[in-house]
Protein backbone atom coordinates (compact mmCIF):
# COMPACT_ATOMS: atom_id res chain seq x y z
CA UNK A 1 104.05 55.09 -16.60
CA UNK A 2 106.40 57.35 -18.65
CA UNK A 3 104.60 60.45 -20.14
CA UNK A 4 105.10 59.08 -23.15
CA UNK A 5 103.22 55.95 -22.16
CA UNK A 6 100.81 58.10 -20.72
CA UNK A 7 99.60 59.39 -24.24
CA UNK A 8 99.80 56.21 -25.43
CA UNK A 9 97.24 55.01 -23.18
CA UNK A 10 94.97 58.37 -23.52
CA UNK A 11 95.00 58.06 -27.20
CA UNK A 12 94.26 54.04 -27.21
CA UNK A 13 91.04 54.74 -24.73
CA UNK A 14 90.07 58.04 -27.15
CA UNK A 15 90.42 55.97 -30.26
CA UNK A 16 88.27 52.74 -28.68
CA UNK A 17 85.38 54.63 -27.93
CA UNK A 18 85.45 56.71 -31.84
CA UNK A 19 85.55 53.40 -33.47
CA UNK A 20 83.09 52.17 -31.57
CA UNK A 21 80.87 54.83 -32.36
CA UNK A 22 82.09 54.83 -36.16
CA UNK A 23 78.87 54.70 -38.13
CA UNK A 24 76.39 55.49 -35.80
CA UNK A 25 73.75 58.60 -35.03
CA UNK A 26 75.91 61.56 -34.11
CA UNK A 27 74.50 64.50 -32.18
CA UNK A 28 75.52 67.63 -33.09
CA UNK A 29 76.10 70.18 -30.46
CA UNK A 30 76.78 74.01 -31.10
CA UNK A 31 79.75 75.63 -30.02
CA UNK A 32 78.99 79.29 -31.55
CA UNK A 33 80.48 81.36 -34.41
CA UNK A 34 79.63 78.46 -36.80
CA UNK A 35 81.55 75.69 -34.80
CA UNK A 36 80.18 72.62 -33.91
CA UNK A 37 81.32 68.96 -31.77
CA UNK A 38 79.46 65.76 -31.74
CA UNK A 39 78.35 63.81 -28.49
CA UNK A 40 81.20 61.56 -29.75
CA UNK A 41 83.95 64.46 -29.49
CA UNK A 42 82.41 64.90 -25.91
CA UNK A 43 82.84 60.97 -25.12
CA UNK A 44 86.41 60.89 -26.59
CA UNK A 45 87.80 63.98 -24.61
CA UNK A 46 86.42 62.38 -21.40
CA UNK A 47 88.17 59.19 -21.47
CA UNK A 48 91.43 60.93 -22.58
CA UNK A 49 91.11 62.97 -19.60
CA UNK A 50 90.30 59.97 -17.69
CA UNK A 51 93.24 58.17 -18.75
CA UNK A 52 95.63 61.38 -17.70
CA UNK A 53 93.88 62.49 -14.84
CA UNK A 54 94.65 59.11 -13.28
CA UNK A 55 98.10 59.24 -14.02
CA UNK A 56 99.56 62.73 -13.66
CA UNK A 57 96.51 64.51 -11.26
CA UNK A 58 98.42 67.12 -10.86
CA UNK A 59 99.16 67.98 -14.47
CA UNK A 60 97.52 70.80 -16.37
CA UNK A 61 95.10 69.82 -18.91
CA UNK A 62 94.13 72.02 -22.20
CA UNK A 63 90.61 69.87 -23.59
CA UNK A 64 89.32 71.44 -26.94
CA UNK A 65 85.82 70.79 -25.75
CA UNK A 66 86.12 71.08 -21.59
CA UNK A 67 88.82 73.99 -21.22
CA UNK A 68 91.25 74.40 -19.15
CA UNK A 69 91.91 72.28 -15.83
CA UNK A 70 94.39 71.48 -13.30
CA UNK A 71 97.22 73.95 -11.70
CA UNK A 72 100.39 72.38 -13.22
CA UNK A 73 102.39 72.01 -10.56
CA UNK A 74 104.44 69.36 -11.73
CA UNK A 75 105.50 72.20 -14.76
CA UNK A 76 103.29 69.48 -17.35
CA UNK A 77 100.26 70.83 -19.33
CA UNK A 78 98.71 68.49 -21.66
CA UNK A 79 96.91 69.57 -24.78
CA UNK A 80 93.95 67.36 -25.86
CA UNK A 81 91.95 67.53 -29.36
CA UNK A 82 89.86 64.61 -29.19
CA UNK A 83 89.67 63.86 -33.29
């Protein structure tokens, strides 16, 4: 896959599981200094990751909600912000 087809894919799987969820019970969870993220933020940064960890594991990841991870040695870093 092409990077480019890499987000693809990491943004298809993130939005799939947020409209699935659309509508329903949302737990809040709190982040400090008056921020928040829902169980559903959680979900959606996980199977991003999932989706880019398979496909560049050696790529530098920047989640939002689960930090920093990865070394970049191939010189990528990916930025994720789940919705």
């Amino acid at each position: 896959m092409t990077d480019s087809e890499v987000a693809v894919a990491a943004a298809t799987a993130g939005s799939s599981l947020v409209l699935d969820r659309f509508g329903g019970t949302l737990t809040r969870i709190d982040k400090g200094r008056g921020d928040f993220a829902t169980d559903v933020d959680l979900a959606a940064e996980a199977v991003i990751l999932d989706v880019i960890r398979s496909e560049r594991p050696r790529d530098a990841i920047e989640g939002e909600e689960s930090g920093s991870t990865g070394s970049q040695l191939d010189g990528r870093a990916w930025l994720v912000d789940p919705i």
